[in-house]
N, C-alpha and C. Protein backbone atom coordinates (compact mmCIF):
# COMPACT_ATOMS: atom_id res chain seq x y z
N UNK A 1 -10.31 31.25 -30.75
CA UNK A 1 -9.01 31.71 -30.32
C UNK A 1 -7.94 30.92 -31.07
N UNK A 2 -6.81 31.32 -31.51
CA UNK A 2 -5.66 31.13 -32.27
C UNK A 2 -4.80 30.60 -31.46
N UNK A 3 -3.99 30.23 -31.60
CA UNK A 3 -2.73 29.12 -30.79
C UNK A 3 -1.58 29.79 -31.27
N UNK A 4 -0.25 30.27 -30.81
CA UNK A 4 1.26 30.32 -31.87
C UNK A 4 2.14 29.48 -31.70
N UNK A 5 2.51 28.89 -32.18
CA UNK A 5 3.80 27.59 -32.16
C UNK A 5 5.06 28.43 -33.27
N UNK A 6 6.00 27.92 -32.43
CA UNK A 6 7.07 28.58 -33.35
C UNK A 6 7.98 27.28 -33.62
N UNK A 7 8.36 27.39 -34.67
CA UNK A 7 9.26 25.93 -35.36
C UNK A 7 9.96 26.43 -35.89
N UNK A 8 11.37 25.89 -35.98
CA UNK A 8 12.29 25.92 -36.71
C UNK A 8 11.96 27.72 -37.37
N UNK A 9 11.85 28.50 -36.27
CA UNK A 9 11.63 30.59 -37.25
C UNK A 9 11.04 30.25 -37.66
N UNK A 10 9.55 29.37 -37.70
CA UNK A 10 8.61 29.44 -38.71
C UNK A 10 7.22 29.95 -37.71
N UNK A 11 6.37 30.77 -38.08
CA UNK A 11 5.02 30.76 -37.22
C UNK A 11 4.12 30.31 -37.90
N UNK A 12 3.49 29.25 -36.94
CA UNK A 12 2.40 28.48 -37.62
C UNK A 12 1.05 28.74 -36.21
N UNK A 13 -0.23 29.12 -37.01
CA UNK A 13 -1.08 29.45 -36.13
C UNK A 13 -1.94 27.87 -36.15
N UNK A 14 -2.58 28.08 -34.88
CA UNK A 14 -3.15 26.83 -34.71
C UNK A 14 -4.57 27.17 -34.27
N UNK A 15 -5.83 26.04 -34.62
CA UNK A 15 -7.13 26.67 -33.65
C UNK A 15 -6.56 26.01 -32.28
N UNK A 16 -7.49 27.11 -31.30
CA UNK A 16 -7.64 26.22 -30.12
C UNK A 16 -7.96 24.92 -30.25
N UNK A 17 -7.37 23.52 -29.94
CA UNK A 17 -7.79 22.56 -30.02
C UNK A 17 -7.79 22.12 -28.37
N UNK A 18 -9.03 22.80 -27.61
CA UNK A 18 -9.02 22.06 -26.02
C UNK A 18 -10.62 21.26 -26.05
N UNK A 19 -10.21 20.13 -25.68
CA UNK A 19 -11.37 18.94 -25.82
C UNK A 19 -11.46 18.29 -24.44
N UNK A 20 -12.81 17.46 -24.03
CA UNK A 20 -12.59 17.00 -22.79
C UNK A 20 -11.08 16.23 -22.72
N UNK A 21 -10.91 15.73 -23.61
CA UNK A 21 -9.37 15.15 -23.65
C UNK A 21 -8.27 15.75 -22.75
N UNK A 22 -8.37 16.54 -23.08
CA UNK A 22 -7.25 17.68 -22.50
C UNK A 22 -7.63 18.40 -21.41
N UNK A 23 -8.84 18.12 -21.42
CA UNK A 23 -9.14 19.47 -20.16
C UNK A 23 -8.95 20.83 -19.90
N UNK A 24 -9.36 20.99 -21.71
CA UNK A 24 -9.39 22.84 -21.11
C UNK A 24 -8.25 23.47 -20.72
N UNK A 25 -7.21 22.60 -21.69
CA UNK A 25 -5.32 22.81 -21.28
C UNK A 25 -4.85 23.40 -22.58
N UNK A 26 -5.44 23.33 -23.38
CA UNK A 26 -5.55 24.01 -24.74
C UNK A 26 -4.31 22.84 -25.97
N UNK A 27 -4.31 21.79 -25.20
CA UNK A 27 -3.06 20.74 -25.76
C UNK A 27 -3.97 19.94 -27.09
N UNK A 28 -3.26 19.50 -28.08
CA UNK A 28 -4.08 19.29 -28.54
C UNK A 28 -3.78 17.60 -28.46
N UNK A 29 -4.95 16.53 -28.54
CA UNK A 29 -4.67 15.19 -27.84
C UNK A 29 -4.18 14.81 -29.26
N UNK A 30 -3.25 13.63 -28.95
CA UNK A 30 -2.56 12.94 -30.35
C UNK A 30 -1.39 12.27 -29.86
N UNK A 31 -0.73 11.54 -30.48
CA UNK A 31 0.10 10.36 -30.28
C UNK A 31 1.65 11.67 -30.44
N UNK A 32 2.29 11.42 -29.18
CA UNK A 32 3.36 12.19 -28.97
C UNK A 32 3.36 13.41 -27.90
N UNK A 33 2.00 13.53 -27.71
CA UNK A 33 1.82 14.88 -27.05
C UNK A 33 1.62 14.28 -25.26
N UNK A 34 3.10 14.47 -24.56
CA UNK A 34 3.54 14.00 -23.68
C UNK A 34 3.69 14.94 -22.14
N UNK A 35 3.14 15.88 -22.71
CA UNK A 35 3.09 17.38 -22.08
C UNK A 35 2.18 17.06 -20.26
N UNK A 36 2.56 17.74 -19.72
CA UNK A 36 2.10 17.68 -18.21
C UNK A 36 0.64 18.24 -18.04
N UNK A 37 -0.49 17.77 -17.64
CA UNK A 37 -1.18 18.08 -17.49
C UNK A 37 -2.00 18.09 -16.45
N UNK A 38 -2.47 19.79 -15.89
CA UNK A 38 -2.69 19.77 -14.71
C UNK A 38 -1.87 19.83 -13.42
N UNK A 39 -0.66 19.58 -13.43
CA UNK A 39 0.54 19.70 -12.87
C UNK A 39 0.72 18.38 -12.60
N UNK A 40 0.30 17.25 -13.48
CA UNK A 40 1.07 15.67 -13.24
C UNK A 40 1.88 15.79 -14.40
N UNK A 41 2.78 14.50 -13.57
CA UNK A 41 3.76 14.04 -14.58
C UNK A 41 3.47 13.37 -16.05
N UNK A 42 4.79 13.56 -16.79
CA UNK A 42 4.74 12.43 -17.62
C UNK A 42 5.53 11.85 -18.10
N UNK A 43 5.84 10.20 -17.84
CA UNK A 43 4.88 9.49 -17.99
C UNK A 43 4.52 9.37 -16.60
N UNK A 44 3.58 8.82 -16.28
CA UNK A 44 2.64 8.89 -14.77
C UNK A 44 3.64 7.90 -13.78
N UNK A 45 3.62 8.52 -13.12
CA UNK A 45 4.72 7.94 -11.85
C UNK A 45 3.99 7.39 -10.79
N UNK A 46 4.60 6.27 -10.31
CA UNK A 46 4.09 5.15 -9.44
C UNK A 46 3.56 6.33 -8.04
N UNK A 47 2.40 5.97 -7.72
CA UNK A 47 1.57 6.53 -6.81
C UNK A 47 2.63 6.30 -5.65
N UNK A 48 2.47 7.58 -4.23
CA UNK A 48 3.48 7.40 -2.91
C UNK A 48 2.24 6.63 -2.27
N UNK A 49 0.94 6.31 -2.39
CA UNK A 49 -0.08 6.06 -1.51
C UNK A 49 0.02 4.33 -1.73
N UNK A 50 0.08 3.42 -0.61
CA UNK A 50 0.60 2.31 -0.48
C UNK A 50 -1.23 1.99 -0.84
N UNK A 51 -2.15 2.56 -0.73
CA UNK A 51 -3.61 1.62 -0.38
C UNK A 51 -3.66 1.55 -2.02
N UNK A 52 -3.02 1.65 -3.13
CA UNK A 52 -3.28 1.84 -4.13
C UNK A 52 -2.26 0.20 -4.93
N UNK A 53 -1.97 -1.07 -3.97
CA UNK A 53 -1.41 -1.75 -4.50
C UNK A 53 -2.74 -3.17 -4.18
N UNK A 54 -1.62 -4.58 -4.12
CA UNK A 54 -2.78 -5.53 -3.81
C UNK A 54 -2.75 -5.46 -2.08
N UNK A 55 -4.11 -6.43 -1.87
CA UNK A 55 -3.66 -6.18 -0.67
C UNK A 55 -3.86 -7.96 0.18
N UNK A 56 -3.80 -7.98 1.46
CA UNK A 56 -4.09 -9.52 1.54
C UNK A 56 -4.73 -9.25 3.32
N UNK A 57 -5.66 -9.86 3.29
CA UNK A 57 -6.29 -10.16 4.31
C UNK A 57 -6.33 -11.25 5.51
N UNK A 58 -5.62 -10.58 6.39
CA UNK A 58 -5.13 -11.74 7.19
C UNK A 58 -6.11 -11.56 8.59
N UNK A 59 -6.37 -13.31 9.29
CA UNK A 59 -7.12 -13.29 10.32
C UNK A 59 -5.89 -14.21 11.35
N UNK A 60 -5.33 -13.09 12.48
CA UNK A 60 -4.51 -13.70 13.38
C UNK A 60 -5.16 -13.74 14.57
N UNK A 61 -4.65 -14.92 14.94
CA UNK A 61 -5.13 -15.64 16.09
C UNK A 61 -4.46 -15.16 17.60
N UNK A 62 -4.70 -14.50 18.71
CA UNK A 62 -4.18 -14.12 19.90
C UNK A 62 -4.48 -15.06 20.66
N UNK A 63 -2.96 -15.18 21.73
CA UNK A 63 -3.23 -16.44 22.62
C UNK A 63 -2.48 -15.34 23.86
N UNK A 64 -3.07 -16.49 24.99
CA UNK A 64 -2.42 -16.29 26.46
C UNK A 64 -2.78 -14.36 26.98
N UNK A 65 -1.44 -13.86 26.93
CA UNK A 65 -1.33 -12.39 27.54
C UNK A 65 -1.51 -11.63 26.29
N UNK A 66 -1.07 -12.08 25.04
CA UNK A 66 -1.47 -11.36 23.95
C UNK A 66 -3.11 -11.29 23.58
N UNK A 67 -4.04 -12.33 23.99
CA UNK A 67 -5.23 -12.13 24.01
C UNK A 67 -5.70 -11.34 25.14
N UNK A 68 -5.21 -11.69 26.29
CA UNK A 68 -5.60 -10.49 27.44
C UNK A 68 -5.93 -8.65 27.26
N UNK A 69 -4.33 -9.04 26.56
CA UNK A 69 -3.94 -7.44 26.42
C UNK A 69 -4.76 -6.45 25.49
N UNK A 70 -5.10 -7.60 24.33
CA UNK A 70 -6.02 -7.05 22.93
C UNK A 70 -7.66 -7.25 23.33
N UNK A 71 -7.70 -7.89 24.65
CA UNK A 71 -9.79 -8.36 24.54
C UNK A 71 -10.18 -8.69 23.58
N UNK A 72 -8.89 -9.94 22.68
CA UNK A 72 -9.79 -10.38 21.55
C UNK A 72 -9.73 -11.45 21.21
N UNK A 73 -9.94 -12.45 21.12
CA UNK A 73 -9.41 -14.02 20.47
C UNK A 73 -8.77 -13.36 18.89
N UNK A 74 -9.51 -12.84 18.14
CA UNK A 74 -9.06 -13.09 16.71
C UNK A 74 -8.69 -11.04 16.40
N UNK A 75 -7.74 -10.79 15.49
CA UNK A 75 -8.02 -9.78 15.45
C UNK A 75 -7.66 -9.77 13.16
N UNK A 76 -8.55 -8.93 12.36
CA UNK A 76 -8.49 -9.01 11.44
C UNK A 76 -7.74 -7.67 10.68
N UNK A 77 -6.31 -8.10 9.75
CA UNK A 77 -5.58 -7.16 9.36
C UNK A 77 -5.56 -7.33 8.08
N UNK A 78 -5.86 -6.11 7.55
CA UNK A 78 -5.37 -5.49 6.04
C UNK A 78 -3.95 -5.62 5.29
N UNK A 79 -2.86 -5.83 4.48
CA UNK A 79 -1.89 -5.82 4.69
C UNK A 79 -1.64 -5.38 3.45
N UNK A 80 -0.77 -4.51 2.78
CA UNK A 80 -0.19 -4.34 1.19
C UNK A 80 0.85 -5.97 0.68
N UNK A 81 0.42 -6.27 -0.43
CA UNK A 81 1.29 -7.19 -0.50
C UNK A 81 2.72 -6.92 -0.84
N UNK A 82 3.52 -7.55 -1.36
CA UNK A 82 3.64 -8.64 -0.09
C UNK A 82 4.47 -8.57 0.87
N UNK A 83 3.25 -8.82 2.10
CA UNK A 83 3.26 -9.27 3.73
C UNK A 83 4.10 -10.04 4.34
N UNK A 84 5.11 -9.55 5.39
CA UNK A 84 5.82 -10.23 5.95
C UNK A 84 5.09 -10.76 7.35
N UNK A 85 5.61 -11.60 8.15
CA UNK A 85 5.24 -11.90 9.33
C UNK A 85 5.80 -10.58 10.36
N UNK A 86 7.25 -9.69 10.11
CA UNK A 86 7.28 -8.52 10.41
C UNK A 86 6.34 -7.38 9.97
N UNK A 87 5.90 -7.36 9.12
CA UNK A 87 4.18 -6.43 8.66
C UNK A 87 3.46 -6.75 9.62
N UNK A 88 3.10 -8.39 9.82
CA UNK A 88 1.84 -8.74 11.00
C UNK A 88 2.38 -8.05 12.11
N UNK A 89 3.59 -8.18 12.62
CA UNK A 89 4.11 -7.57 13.98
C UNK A 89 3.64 -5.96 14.32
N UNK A 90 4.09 -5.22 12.76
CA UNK A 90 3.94 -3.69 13.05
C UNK A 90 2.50 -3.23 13.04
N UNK A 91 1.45 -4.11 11.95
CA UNK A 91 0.52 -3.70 12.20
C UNK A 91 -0.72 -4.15 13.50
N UNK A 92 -0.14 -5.33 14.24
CA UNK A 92 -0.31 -5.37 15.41
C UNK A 92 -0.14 -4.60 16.21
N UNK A 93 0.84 -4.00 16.37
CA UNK A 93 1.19 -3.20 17.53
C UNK A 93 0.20 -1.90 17.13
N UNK A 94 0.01 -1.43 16.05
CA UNK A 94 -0.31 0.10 14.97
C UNK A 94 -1.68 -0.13 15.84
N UNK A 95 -2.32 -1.35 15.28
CA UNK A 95 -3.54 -1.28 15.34
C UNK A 95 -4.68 -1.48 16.64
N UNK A 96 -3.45 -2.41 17.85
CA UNK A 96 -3.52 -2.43 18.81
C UNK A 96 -2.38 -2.24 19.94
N UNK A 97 -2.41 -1.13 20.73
CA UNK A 97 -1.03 -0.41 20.93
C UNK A 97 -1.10 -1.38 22.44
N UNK A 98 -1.85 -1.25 22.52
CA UNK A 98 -1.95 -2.00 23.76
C UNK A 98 -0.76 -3.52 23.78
N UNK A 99 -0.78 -4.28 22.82
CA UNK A 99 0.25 -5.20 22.49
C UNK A 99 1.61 -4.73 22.08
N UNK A 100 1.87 -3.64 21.72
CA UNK A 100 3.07 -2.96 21.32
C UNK A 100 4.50 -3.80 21.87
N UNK A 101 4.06 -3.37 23.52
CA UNK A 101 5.16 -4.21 24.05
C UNK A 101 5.55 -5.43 23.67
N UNK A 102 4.84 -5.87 23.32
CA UNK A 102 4.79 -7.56 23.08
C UNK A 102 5.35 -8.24 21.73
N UNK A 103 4.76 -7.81 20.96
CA UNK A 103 5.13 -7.53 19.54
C UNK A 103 6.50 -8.27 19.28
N UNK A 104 7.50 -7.21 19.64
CA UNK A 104 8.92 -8.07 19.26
C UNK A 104 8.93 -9.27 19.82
N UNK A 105 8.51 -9.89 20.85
CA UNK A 105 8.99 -11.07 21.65
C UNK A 105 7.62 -11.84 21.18
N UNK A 106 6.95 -11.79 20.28
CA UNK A 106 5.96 -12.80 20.13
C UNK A 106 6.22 -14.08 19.51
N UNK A 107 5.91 -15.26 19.64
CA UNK A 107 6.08 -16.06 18.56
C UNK A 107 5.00 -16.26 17.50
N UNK A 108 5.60 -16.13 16.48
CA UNK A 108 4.30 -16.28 15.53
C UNK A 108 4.25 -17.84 14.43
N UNK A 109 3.29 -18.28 14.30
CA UNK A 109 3.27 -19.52 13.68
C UNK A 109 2.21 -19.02 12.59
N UNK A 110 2.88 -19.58 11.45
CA UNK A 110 1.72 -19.74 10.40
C UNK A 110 1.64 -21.07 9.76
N UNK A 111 0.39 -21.81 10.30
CA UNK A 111 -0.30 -22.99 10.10
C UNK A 111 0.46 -23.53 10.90
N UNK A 112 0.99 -24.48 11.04
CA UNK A 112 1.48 -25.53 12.27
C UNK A 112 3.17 -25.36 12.27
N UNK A 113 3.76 -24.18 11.67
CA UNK A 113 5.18 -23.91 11.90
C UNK A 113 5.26 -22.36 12.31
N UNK A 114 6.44 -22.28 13.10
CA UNK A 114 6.83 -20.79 13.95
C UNK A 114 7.32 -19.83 12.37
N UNK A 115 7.28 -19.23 12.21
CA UNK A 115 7.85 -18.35 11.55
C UNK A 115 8.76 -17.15 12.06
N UNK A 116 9.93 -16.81 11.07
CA UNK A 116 10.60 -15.60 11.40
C UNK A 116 10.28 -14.31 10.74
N UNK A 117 10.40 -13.23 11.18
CA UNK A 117 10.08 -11.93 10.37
C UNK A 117 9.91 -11.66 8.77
N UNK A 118 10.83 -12.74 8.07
CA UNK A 118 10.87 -12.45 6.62
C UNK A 118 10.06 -13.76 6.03
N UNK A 119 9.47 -13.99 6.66
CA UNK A 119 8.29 -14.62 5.84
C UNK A 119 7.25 -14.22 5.55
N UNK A 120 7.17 -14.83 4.04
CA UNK A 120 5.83 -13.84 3.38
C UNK A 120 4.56 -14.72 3.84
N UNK A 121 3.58 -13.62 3.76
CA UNK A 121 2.35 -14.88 3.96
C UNK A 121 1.78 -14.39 3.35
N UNK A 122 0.39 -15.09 3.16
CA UNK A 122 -0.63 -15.06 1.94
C UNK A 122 -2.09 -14.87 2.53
N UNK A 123 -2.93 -14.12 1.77
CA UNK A 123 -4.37 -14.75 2.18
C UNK A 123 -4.83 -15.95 2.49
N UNK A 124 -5.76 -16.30 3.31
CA UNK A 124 -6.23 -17.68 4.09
C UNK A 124 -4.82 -18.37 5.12
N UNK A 125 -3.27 -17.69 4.77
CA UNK A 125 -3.11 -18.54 6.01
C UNK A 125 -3.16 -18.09 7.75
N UNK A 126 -3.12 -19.42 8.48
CA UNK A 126 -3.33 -19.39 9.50
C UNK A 126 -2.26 -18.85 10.38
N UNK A 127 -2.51 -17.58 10.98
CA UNK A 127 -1.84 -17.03 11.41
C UNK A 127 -2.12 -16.99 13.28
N UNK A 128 -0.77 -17.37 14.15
CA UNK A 128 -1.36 -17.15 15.32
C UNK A 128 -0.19 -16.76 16.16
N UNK A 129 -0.50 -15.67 17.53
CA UNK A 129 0.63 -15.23 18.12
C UNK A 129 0.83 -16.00 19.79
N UNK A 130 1.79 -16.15 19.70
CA UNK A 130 1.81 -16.60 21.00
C UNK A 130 2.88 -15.84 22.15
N UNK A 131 2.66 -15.25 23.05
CA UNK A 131 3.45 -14.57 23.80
C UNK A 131 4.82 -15.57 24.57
N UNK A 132 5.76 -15.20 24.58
CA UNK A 132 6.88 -16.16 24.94
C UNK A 132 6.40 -16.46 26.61
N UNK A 133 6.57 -17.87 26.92
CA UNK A 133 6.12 -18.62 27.66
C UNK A 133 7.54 -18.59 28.79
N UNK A 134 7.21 -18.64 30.05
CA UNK A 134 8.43 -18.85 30.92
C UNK A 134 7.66 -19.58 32.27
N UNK A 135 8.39 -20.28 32.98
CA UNK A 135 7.93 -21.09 33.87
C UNK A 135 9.23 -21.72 34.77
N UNK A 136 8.30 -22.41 35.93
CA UNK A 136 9.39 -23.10 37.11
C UNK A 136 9.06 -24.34 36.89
């Protein structure tokens, strides 16, 4: 099968040039040929799917009513980097709704200091929640 390209009023016939390259798109592969294929873009645009970045593995620690509420001492979260201590909050609540309530009013410490929402954290640190404490 023949190809027609038109240039500048000129007709120039072409062979089919479709190769696994191309996929049977009839394009022919080569440096410049920027053309959409398949119905993607080009140049290839940053994926909408978040599981497609790094990610960091965090093991948080539940105390008091926040362990009650979850039936768990430890609970283990996935996180896209990079992880805020507000990430730990939402995917707490996501993953255990049962804590939901709790969530905003938790205190959270990573390693032996409290942290606020915009702190990043990292794989291996020590992450733990503590439900706000009140007493007579």
């Amino acid at each position: 099968m023949q190809r027609v390209s038109i240039a500048n009023a000129t007709v120039y016939l072409h062979p089919d040039s479709s190769s696994p390259e191309t996929d049977g798109t009839r394009l022919r592969p080569g440096p410049g040929n920027q053309a959409a294929v398949a119905g993607n873009q080009w140049p290839p645009q940053p994926s909408n799917d978040p599981w497609t970045g790094d990610h960091v593995k965090l093991a948080v620690q539940l105390y008091a009513r926040a362990r009650d509420l979850a039936g768990l001492d430890q609970v283990e979260l996935e996180l896209i980097e990079p992880a805020s201590i507000g990430d730990v909050r939402t995917a707490l609540a996501d993953r255990i709704p049962e804590l939901a309530p709790l969530t905003r009013g938790l205190l959270i410490a990573v390693g032996t200091d409290y942290a606020d929402d915009s702190l990043t954290v990292a794989a291996g640190d020590t992450v733990a929640c503590f439900p706000p404490v009140s007493g007579g």
